[in-house]
Protein backbone atom coordinates (compact mmCIF):
# COMPACT_ATOMS: atom_id res chain seq x y z
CA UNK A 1 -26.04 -30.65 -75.23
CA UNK A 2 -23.15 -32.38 -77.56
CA UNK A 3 -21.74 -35.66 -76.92
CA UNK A 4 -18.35 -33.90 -77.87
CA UNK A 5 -17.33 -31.16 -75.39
CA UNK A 6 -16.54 -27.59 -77.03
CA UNK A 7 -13.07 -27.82 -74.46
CA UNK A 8 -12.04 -31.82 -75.41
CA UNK A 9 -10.45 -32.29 -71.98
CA UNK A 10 -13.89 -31.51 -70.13
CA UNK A 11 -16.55 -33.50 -71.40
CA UNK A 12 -19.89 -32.22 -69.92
CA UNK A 13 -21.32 -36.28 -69.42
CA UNK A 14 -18.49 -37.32 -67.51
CA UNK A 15 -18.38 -34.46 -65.02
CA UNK A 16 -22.46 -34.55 -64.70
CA UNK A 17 -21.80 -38.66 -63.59
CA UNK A 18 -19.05 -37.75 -61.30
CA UNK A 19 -20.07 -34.73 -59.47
CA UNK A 20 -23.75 -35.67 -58.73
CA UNK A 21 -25.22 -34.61 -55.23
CA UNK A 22 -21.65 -34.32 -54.46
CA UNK A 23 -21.66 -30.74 -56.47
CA UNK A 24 -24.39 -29.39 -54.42
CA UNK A 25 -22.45 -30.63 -51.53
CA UNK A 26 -20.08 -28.18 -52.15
CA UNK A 27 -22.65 -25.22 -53.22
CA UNK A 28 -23.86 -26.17 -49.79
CA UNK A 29 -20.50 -25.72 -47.98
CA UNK A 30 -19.47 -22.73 -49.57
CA UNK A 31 -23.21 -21.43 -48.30
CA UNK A 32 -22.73 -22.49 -45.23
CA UNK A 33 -19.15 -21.02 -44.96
CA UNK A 34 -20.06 -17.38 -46.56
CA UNK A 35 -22.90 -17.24 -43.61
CA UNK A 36 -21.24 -19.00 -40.74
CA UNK A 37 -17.63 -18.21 -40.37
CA UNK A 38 -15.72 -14.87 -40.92
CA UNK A 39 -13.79 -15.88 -43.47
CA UNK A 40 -16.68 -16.56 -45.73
CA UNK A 41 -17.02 -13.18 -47.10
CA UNK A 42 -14.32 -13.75 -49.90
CA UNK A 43 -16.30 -16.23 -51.76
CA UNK A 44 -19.24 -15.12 -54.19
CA UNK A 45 -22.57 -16.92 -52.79
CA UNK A 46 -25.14 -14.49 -55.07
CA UNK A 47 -23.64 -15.91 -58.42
CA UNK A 48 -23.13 -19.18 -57.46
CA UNK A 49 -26.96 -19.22 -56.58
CA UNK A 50 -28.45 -18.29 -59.77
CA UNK A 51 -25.74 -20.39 -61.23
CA UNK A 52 -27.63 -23.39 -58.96
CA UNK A 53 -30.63 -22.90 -60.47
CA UNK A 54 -29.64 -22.39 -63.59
CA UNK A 55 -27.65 -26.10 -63.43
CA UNK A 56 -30.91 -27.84 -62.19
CA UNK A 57 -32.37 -27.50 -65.45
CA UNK A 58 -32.98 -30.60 -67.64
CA UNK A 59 -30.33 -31.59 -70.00
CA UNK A 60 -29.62 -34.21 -72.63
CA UNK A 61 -27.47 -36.53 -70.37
CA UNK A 62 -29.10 -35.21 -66.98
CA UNK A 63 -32.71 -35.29 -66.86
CA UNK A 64 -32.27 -33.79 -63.24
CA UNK A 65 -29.58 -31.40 -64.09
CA UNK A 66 -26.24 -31.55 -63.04
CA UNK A 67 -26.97 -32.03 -59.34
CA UNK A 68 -29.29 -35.23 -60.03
CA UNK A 69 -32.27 -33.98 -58.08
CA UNK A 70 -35.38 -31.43 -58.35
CA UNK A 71 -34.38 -27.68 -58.74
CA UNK A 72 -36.83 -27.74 -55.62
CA UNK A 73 -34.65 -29.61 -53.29
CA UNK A 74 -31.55 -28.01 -54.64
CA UNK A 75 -32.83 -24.40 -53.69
CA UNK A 76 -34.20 -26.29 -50.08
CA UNK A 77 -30.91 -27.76 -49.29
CA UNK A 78 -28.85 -24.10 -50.46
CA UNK A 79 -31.38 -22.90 -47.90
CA UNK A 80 -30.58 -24.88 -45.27
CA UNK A 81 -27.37 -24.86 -45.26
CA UNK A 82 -28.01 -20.88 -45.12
CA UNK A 83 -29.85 -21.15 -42.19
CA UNK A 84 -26.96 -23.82 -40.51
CA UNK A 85 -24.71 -21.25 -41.32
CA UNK A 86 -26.55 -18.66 -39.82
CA UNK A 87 -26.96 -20.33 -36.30
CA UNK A 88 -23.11 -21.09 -36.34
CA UNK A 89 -22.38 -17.77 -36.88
CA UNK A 90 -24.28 -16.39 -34.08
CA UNK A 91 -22.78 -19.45 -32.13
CA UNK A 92 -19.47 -18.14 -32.71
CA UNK A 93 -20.04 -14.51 -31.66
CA UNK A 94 -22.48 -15.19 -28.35
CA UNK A 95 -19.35 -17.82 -27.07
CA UNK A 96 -16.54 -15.65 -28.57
CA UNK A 97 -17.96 -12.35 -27.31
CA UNK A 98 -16.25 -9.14 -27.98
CA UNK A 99 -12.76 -11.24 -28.19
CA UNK A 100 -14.28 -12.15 -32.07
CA UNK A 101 -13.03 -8.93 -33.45
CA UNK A 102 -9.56 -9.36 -31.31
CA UNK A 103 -7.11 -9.42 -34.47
CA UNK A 104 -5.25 -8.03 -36.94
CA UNK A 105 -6.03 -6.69 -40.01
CA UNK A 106 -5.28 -9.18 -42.55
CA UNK A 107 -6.84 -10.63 -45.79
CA UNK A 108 -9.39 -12.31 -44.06
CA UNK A 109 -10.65 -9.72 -41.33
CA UNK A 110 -11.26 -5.99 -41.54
CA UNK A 111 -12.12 -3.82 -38.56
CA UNK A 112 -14.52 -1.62 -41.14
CA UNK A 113 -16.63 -5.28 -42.38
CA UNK A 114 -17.80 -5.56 -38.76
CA UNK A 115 -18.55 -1.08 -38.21
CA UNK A 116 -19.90 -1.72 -41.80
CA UNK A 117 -22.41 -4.24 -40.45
CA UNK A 118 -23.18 -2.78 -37.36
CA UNK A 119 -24.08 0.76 -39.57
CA UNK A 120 -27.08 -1.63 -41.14
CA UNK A 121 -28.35 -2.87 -37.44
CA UNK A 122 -28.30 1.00 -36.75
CA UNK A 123 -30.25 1.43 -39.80
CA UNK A 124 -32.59 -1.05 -39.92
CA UNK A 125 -32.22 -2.82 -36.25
CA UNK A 126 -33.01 -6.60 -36.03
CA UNK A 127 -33.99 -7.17 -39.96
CA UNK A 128 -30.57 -6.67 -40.50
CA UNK A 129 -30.52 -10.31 -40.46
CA UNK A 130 -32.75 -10.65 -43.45
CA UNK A 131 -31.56 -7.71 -45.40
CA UNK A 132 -27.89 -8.86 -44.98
CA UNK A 133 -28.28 -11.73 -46.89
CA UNK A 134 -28.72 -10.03 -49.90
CA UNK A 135 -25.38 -7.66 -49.15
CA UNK A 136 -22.02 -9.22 -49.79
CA UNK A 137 -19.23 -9.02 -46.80
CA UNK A 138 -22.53 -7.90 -44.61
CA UNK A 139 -24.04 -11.20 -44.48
CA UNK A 140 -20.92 -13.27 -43.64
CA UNK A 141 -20.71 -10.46 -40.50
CA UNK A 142 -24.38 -10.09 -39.51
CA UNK A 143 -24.51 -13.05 -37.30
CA UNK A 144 -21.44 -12.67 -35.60
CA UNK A 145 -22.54 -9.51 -34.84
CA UNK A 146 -26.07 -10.20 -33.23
CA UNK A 147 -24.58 -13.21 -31.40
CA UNK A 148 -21.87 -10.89 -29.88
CA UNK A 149 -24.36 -8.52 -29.15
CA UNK A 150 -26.69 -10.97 -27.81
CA UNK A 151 -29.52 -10.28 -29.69
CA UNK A 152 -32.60 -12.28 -28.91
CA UNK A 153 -32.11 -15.41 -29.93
CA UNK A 154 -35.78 -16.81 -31.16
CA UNK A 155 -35.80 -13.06 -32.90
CA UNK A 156 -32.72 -14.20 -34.18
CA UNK A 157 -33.84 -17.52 -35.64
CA UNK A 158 -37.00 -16.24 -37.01
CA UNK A 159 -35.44 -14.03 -38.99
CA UNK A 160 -32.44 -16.03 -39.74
CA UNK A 161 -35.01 -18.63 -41.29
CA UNK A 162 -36.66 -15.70 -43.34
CA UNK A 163 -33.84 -15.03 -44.86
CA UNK A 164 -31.93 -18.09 -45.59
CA UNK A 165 -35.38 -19.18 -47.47
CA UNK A 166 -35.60 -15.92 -49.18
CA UNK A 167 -32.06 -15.61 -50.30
CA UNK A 168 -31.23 -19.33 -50.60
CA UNK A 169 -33.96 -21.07 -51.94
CA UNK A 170 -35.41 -17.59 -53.82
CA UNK A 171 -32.07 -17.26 -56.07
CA UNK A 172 -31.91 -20.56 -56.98
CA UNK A 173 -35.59 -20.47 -57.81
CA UNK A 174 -34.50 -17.08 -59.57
CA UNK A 175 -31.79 -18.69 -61.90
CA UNK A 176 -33.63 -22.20 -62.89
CA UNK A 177 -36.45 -19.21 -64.19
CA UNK A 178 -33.72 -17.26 -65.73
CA UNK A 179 -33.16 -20.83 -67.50
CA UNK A 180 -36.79 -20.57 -69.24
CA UNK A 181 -35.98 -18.02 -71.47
CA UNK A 182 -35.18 -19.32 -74.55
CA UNK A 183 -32.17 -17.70 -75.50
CA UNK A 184 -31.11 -18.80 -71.92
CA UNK A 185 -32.12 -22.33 -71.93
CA UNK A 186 -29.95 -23.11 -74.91
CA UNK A 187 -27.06 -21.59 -73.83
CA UNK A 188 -26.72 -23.83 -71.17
CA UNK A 189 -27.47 -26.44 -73.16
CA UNK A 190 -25.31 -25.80 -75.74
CA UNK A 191 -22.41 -24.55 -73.32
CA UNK A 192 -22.65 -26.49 -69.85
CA UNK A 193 -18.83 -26.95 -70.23
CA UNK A 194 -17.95 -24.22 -70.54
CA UNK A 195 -20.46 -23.12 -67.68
CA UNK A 196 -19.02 -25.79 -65.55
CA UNK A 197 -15.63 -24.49 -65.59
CA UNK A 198 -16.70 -20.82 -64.77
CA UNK A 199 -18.81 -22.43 -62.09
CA UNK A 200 -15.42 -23.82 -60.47
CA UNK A 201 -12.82 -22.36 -61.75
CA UNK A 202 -14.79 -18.54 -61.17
CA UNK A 203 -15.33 -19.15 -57.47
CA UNK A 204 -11.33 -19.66 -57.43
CA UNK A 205 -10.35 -16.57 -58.64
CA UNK A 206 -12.93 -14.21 -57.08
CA UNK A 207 -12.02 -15.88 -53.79
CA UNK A 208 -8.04 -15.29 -54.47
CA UNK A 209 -9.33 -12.01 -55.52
CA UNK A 210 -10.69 -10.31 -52.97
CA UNK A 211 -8.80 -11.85 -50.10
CA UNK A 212 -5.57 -10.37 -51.88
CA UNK A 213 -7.15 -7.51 -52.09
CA UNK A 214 -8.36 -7.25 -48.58
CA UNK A 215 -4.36 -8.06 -47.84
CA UNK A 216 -3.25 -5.20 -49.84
CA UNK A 217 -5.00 -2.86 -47.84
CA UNK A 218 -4.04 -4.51 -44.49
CA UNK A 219 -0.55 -4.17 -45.70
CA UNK A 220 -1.07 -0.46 -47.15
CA UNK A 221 -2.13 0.65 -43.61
CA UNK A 222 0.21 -0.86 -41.12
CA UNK A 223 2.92 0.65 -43.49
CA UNK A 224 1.15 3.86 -43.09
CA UNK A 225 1.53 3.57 -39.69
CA UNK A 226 -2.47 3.15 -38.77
CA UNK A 227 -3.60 1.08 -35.91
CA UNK A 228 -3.83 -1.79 -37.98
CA UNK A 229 -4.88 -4.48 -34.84
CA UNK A 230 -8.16 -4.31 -32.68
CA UNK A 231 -7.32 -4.46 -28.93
CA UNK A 232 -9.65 -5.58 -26.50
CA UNK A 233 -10.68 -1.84 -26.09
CA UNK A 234 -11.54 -1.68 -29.02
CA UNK A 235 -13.35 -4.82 -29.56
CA UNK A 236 -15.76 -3.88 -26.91
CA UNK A 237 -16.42 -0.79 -28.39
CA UNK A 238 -17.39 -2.66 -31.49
CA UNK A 239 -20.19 -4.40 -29.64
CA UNK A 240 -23.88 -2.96 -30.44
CA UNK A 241 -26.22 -2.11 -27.94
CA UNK A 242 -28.96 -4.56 -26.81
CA UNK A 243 -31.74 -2.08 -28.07
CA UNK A 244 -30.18 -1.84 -31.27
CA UNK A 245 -31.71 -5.33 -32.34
CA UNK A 246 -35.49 -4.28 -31.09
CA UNK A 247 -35.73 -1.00 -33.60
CA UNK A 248 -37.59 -0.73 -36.74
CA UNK A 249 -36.07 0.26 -39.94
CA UNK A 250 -37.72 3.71 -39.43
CA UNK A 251 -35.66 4.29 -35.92
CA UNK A 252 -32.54 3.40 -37.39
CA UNK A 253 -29.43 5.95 -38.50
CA UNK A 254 -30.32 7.86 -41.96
CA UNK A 255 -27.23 6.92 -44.40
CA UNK A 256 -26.81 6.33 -48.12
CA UNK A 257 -27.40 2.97 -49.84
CA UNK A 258 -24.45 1.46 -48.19
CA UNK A 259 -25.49 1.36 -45.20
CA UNK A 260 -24.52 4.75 -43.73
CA UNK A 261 -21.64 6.14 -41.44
CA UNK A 262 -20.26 3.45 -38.92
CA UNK A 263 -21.73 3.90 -35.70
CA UNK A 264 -19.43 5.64 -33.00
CA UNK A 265 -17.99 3.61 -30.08
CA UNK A 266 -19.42 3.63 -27.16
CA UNK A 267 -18.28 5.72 -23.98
């Protein structure tokens, strides 16, 4: 890496000294956010993993990478604050109950996130909670949905674990690898500022992104004249089915590869 910055204004040694474990506290939040709370779907967790790992990597002024400790606790820590996230999330749902998906449709909630969910817990019953993690808008809804539904909760936290370690910790893991190819490894060398700023400044705008998209829809169909908030009626009906959570992958609904048709409401 240069001592002079390809953007002069961003110089790659002074942001590695400032930001510190204090970057990877804010990986961590944005983890723990996308997994624990319903508005967490709008920000990009897949990218900003590999981008992690990819950050861990040695460089000229950070022998530890950017976040100042082993790529293995980087990808631990991601991982826990998956699995925090998780728990909360379920949290949220078993207190809320049904009265979760009570709300208009805005930028931040959509009726068809949650039916989209509940389609994979049809599909492929209680590993929905490990499979999720690797869908986007799923995973931010999955355990909302099994605390709601009351899904065991050591079944729960078994699998929540699985995945948080698999997603979390795997894709960092994946993208500090990535950084071992050659071509790869110098990049980031030669063009951590620049990585840096797409790091921050690309979590920004996707977020912005799809929350105004998810607003221009809301908007589109409540001047369309559809039923545009979820009562409590229809909240319940939103609920799954205890037995939902205790089928295999092979009893669940057949569907295409995203995720299949959302499951009627109950009677």
């Amino acid at each position: 890496m240069h001592q002079i910055a390809l953007i002069p204004w961003l110089d790659p040694a002074a942001i590695i000294e400032w930001a510190g474990p204090w970057a990877l506290l804010v990986v961590c939040g944005i983890v723990f956010a996308e997994t624990g709370l319903l508005i967490g779907f709008l920000l990009p967790g897949d990218t900003l993993l590999v981008i992690s790992g990819l950050l861990s990597h040695p460089l000229e002024n950070a022998p530890q990478g950017v976040f100042g400790m082993s790529v293995w606790w980087v990808a631990l820590l991601i991982a826990v604050a998956a699995f925090v996230g998780g728990e909360v999330g379920y949290y949220i749902g078993y207190k809320g109950g049904p009265s979760v998906f009570e709300r208009k449709e805005s930028g931040v909630f959509s009726v068809k996130n949650v039916e989209r969910t509940n389609a994979f817990f049809q599909r492929y019953g209680g590993l929905t909670v490990i499979v999720a993690r690797f869908v986007p808008i799923v995973r931010t809804f999955t355990p909302v949905a099994a605390g709601v539904g009351r899904m065991h909760k050591g079944k729960y936290t078994l699998y929540n674990f699985a995945g948080a370690m698999l997603w979390g910790f795997g894709l960092t893991m994946f993208g500090y690898a990535i950084g071992f190819i050659p071509v790869v490894g110098e990049l980031v060398a030669e063009y951590i500022d620049l990585i840096l700023l797409a790091a921050v400044g690309g979590t920004a705008v996707v977020t912005l992104w799809h929350y105004l998209r998810e607003r221009s829809k809301a908007r589109k169909a409540a001047a369309a004249g559809e039923d545009v908030v979820t009562d409590a009626e229809e909240a319940r009906h939103l609920v799954l089915d205890a037995d939902v959570f205790e089928r295999g992958p092979e009893h669940g609904a057949h569907g295409g590869s995203d995720g299949g048709t959302p499951p009627a409401p109950r009677a």
